[in-house]
PDB file of N, CA and C in Angstrom:
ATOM      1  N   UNK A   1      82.769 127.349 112.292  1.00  0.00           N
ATOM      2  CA  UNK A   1      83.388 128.037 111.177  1.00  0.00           C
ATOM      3  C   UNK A   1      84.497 127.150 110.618  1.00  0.00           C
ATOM      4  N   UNK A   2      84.430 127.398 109.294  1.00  0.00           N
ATOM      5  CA  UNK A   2      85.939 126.118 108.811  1.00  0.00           C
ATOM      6  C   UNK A   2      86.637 127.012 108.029  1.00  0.00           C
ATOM      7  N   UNK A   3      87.282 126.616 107.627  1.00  0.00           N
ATOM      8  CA  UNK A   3      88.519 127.038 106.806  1.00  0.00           C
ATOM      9  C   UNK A   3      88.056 127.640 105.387  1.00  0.00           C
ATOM     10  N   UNK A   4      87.110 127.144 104.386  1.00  0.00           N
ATOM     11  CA  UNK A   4      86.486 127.694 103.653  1.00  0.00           C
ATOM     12  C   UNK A   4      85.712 128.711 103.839  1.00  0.00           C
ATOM     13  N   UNK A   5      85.062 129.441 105.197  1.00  0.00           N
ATOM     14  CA  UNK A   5      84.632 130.046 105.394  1.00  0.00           C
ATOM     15  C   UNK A   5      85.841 131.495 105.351  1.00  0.00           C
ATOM     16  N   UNK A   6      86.653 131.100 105.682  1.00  0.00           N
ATOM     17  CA  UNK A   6      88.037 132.249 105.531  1.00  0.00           C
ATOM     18  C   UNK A   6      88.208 131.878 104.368  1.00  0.00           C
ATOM     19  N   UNK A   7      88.135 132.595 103.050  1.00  0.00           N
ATOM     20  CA  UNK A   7      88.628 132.163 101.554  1.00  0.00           C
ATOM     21  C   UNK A   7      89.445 133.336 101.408  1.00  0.00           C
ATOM     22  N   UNK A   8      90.600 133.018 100.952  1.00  0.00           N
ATOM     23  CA  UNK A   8      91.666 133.365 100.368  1.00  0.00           C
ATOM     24  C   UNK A   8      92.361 132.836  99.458  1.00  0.00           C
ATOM     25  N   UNK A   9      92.359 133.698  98.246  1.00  0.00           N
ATOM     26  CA  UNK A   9      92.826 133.177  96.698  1.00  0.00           C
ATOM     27  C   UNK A   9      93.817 133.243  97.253  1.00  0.00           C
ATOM     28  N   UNK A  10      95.184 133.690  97.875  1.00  0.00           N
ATOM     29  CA  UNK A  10      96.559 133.706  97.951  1.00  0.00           C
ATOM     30  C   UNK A  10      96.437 132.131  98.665  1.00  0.00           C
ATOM     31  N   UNK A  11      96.302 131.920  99.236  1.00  0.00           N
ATOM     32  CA  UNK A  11      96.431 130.740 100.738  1.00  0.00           C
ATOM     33  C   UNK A  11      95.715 129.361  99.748  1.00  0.00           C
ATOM     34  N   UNK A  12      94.893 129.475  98.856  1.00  0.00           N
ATOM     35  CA  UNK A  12      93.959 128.666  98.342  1.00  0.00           C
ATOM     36  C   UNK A  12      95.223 128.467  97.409  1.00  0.00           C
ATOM     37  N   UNK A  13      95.573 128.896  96.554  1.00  0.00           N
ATOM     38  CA  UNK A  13      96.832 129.202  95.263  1.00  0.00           C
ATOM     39  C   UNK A  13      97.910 128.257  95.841  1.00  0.00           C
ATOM     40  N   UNK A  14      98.309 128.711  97.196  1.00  0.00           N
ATOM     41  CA  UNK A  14      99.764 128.258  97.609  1.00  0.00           C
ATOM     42  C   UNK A  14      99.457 126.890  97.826  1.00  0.00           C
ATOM     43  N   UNK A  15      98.415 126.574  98.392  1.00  0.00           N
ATOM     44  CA  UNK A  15      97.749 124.853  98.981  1.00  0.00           C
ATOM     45  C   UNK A  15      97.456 124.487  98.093  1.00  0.00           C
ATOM     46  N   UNK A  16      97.394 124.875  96.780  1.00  0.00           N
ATOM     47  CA  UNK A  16      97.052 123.533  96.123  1.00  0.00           C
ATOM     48  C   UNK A  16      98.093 122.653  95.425  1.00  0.00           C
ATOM     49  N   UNK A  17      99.115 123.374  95.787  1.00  0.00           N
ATOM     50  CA  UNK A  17     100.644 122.578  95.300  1.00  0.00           C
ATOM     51  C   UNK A  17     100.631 121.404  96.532  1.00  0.00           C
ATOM     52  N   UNK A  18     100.242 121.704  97.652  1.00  0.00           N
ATOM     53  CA  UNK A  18     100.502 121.297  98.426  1.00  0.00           C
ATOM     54  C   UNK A  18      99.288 119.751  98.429  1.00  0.00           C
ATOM     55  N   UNK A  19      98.154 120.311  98.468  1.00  0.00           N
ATOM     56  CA  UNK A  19      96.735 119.176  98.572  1.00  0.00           C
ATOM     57  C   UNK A  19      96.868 118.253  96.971  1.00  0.00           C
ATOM     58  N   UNK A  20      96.936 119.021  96.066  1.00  0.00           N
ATOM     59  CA  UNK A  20      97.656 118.358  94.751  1.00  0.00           C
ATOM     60  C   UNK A  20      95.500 118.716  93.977  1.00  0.00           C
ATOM     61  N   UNK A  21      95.530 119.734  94.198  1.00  0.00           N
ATOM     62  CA  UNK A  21      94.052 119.996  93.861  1.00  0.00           C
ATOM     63  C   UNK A  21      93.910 119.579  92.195  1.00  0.00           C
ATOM     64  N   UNK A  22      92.322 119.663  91.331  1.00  0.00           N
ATOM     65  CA  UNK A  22      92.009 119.323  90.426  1.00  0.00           C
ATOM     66  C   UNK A  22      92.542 120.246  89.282  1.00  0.00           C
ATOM     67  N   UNK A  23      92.184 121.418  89.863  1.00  0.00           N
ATOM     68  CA  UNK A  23      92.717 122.699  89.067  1.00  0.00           C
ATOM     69  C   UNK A  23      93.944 123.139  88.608  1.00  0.00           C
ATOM     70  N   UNK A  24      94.713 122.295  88.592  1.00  0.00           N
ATOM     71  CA  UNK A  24      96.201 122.438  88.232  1.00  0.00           C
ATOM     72  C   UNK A  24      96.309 121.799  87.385  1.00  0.00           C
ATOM     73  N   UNK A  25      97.688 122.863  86.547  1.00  0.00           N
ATOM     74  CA  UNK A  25      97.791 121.793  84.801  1.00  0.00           C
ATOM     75  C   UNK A  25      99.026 120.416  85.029  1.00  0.00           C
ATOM     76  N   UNK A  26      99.844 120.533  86.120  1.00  0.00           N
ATOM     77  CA  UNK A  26     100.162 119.579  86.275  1.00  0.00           C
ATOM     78  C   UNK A  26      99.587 118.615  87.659  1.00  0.00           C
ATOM     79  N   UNK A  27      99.958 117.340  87.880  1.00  0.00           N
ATOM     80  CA  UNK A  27     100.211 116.447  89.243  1.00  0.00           C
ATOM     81  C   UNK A  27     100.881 116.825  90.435  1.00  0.00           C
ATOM     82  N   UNK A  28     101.997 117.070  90.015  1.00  0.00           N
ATOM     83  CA  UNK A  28     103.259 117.634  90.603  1.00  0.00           C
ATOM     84  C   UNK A  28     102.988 118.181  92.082  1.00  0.00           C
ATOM     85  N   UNK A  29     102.942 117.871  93.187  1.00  0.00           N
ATOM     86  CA  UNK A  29     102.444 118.272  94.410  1.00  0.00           C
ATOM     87  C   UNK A  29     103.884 118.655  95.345  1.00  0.00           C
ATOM     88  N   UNK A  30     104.833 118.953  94.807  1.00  0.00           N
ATOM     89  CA  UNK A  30     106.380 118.918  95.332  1.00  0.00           C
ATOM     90  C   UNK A  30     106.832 117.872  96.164  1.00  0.00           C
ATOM     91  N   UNK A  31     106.502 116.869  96.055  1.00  0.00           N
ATOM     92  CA  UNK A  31     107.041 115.723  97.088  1.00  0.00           C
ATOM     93  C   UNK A  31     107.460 114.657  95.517  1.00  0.00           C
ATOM     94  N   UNK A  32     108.940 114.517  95.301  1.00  0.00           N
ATOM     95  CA  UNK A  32     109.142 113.651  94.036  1.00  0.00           C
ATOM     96  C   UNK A  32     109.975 112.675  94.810  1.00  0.00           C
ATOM     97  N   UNK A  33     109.772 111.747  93.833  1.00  0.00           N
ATOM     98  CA  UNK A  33     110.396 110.743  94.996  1.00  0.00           C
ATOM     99  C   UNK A  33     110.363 109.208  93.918  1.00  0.00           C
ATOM    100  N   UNK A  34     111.228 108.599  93.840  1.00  0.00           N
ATOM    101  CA  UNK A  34     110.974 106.899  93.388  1.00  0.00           C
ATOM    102  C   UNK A  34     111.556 106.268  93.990  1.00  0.00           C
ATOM    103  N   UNK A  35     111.071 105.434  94.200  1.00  0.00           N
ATOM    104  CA  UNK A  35     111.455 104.069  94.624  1.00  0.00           C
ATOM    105  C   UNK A  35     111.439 102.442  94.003  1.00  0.00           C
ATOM    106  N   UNK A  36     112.286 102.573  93.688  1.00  0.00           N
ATOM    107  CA  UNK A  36     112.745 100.957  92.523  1.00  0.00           C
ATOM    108  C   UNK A  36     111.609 100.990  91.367  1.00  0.00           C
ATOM    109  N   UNK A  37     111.497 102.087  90.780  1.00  0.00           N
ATOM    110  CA  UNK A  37     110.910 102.526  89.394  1.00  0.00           C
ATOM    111  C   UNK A  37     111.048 103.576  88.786  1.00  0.00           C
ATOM    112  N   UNK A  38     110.339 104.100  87.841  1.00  0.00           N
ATOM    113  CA  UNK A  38     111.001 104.920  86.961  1.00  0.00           C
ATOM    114  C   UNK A  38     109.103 105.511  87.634  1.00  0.00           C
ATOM    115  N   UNK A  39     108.305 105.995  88.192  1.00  0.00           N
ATOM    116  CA  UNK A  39     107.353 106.665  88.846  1.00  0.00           C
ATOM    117  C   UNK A  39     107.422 107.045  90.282  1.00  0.00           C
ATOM    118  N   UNK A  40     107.394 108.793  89.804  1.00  0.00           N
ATOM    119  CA  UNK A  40     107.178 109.460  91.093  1.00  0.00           C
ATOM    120  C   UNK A  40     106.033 109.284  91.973  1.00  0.00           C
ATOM    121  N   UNK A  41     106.155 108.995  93.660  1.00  0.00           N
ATOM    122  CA  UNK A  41     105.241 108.435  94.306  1.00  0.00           C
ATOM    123  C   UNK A  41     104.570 109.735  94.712  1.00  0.00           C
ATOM    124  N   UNK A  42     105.456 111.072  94.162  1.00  0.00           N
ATOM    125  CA  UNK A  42     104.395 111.931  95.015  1.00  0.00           C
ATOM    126  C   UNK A  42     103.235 112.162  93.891  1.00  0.00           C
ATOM    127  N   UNK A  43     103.660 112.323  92.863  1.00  0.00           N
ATOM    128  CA  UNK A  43     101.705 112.541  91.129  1.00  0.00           C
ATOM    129  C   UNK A  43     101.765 111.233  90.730  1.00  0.00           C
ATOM    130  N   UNK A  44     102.550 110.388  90.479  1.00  0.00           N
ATOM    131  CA  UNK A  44     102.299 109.061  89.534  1.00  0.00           C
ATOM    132  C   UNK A  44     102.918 109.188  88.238  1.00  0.00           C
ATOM    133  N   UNK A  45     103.362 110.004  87.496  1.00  0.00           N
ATOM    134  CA  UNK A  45     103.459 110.331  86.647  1.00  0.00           C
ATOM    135  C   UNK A  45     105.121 109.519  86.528  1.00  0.00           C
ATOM    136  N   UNK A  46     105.607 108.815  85.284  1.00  0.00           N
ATOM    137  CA  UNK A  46     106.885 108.825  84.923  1.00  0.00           C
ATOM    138  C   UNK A  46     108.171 109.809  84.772  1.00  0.00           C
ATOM    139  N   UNK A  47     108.981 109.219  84.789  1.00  0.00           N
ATOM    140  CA  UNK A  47     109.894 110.295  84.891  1.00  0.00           C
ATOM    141  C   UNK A  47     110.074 111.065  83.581  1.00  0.00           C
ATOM    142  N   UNK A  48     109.821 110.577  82.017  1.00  0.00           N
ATOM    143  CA  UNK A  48     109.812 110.390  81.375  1.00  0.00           C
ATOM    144  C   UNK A  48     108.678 111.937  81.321  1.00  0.00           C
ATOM    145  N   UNK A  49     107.525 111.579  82.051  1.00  0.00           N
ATOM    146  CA  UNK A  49     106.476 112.565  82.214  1.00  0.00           C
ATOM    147  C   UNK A  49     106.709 113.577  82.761  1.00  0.00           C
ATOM    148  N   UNK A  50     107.267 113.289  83.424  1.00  0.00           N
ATOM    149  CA  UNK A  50     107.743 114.509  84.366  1.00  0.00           C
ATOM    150  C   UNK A  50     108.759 115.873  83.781  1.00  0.00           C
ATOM    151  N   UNK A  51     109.065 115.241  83.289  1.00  0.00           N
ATOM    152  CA  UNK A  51     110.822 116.135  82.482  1.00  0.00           C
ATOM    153  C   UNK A  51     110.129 116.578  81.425  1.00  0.00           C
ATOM    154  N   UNK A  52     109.043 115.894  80.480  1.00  0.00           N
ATOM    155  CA  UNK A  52     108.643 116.437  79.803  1.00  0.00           C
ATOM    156  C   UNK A  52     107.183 117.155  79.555  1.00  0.00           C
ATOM    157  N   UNK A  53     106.928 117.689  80.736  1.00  0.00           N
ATOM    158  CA  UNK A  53     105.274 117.576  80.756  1.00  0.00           C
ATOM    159  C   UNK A  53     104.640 119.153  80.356  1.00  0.00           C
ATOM    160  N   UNK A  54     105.698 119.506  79.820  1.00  0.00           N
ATOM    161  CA  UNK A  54     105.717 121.336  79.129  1.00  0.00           C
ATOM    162  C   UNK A  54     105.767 120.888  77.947  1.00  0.00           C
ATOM    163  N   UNK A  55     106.559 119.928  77.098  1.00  0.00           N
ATOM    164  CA  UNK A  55     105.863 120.197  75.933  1.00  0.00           C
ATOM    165  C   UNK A  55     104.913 119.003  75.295  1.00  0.00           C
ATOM    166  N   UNK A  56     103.875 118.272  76.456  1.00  0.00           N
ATOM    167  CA  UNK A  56     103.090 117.528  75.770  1.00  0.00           C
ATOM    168  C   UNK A  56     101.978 118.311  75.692  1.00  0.00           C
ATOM    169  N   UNK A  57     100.831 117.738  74.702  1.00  0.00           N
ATOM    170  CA  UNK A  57     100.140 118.917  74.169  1.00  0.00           C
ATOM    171  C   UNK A  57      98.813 118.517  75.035  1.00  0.00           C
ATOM    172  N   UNK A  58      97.692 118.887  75.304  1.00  0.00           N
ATOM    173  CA  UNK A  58      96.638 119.029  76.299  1.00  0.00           C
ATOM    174  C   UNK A  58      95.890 117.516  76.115  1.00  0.00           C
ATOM    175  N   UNK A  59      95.994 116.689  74.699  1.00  0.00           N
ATOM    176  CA  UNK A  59      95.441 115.646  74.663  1.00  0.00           C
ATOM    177  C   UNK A  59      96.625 114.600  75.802  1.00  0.00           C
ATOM    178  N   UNK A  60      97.620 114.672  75.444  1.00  0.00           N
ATOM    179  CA  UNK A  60      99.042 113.955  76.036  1.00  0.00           C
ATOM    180  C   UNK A  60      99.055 113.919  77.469  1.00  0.00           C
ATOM    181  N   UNK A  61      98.576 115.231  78.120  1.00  0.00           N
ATOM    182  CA  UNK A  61      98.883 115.762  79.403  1.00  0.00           C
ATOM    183  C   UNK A  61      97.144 114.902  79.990  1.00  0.00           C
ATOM    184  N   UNK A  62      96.248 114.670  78.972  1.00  0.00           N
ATOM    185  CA  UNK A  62      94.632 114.661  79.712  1.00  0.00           C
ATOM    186  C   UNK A  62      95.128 112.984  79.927  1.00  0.00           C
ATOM    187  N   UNK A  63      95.732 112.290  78.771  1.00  0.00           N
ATOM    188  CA  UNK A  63      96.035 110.799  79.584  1.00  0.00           C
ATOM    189  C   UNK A  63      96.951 110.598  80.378  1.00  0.00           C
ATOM    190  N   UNK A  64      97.163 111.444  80.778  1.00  0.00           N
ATOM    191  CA  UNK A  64      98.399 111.169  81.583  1.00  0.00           C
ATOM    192  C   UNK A  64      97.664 111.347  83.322  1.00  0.00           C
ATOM    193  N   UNK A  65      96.920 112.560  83.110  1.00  0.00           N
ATOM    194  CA  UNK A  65      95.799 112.512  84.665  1.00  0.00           C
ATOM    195  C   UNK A  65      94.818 111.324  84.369  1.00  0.00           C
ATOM    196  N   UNK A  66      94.205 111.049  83.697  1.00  0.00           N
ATOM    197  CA  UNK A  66      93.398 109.878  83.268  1.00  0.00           C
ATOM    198  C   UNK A  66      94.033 108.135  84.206  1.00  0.00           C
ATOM    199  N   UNK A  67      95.313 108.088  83.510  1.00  0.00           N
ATOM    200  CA  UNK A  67      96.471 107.036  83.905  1.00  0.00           C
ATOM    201  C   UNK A  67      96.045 107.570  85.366  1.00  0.00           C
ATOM    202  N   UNK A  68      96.618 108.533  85.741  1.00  0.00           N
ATOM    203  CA  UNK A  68      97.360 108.271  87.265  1.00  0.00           C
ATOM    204  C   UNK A  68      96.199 108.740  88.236  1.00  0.00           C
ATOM    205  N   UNK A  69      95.006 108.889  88.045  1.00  0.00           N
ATOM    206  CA  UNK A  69      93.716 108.950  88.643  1.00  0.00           C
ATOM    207  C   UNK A  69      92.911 107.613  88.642  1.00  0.00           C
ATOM    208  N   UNK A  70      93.116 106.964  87.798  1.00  0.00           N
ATOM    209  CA  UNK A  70      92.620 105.327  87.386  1.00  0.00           C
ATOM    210  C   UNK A  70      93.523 104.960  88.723  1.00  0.00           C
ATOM    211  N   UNK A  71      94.441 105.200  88.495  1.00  0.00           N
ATOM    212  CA  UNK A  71      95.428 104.048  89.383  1.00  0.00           C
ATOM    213  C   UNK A  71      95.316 104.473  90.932  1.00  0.00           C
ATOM    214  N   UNK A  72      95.162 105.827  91.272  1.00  0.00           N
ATOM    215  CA  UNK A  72      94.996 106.444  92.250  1.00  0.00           C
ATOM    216  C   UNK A  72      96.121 105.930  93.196  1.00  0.00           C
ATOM    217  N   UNK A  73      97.301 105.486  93.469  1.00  0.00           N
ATOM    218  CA  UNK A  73      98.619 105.233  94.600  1.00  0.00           C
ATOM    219  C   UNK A  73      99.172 106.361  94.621  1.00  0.00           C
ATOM    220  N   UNK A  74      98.926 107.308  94.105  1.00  0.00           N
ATOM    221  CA  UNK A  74     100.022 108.578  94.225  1.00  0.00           C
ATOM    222  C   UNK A  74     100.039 109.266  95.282  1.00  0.00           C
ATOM    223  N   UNK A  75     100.730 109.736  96.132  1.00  0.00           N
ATOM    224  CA  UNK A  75     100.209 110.738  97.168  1.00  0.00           C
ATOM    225  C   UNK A  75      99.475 111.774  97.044  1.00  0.00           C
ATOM    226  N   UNK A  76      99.217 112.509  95.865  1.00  0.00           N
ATOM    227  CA  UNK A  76      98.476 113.613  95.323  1.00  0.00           C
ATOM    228  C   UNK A  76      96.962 112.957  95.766  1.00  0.00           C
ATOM    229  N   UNK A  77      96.508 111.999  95.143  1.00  0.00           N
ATOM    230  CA  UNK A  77      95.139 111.043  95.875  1.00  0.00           C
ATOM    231  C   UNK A  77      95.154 110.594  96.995  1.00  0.00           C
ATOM    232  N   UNK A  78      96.153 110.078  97.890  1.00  0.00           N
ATOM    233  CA  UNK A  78      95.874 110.044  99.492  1.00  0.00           C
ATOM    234  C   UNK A  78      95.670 111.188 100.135  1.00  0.00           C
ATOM    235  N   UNK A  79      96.514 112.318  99.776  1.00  0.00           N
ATOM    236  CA  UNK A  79      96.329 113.733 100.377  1.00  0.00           C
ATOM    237  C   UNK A  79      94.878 113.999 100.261  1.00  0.00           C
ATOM    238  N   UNK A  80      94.363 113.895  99.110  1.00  0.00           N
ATOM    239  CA  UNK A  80      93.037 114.312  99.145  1.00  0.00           C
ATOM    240  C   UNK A  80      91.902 113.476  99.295  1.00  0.00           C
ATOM    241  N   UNK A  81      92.340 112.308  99.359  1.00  0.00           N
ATOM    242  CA  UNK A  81      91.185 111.289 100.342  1.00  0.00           C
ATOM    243  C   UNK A  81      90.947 111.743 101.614  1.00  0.00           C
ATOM    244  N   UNK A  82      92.137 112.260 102.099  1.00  0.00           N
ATOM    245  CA  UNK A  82      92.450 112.469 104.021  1.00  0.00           C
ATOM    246  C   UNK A  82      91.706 113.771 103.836  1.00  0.00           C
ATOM    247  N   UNK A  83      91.773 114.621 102.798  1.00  0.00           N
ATOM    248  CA  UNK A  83      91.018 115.806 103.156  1.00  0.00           C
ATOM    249  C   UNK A  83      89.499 115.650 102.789  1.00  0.00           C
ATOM    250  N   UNK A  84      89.151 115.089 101.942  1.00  0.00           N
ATOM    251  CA  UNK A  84      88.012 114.615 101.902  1.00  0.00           C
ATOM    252  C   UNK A  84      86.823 113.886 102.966  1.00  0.00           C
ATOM    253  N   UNK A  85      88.011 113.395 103.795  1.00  0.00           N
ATOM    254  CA  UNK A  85      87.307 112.425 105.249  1.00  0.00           C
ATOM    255  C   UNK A  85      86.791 113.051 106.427  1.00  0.00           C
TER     256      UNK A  85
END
């Protein structure tokens, strides 16, 4: 039995902040963090992106996952490589 076999929208909802799942309108996985740049290591996203990522409009926000899925270093993509494995 695995873990999907227990499905729960509450528990599924709360983890995906956490796993940094597909289904979310932002990256943002609560781990922010830089180090000698202006990009957070926990989504990839700039800071620039970050502060403003409410009012870019759905084309703005689609290159911005585009960017930081190409590049894949973010922790949001290691988290889910490891869960993937």
């Amino acid at each position: 039995m695995t873990a999907k076999d227990h499905f729960n929208p509450i528990q599924e909802s709360a983890n995906s902040l956490a796993v940094g799942d597909d289904t979310s309108d932002s990256p943002c996985i609560g781990v922010c963090t830089t180090l000698y740049d202006e990009i957070c290591q926990g989504c990839g996203r700039t800071l620039s992106e970050v502060s403003n990522w409410v009012f870019l409009n759905q084309e703005e926000k689609d290159q911005v996952w585009k960017r930081i899925r190409a590049d894949g270093t973010a922790m949001r993509f290691q988290r889910q490589n490891k869960e993937g494995n």
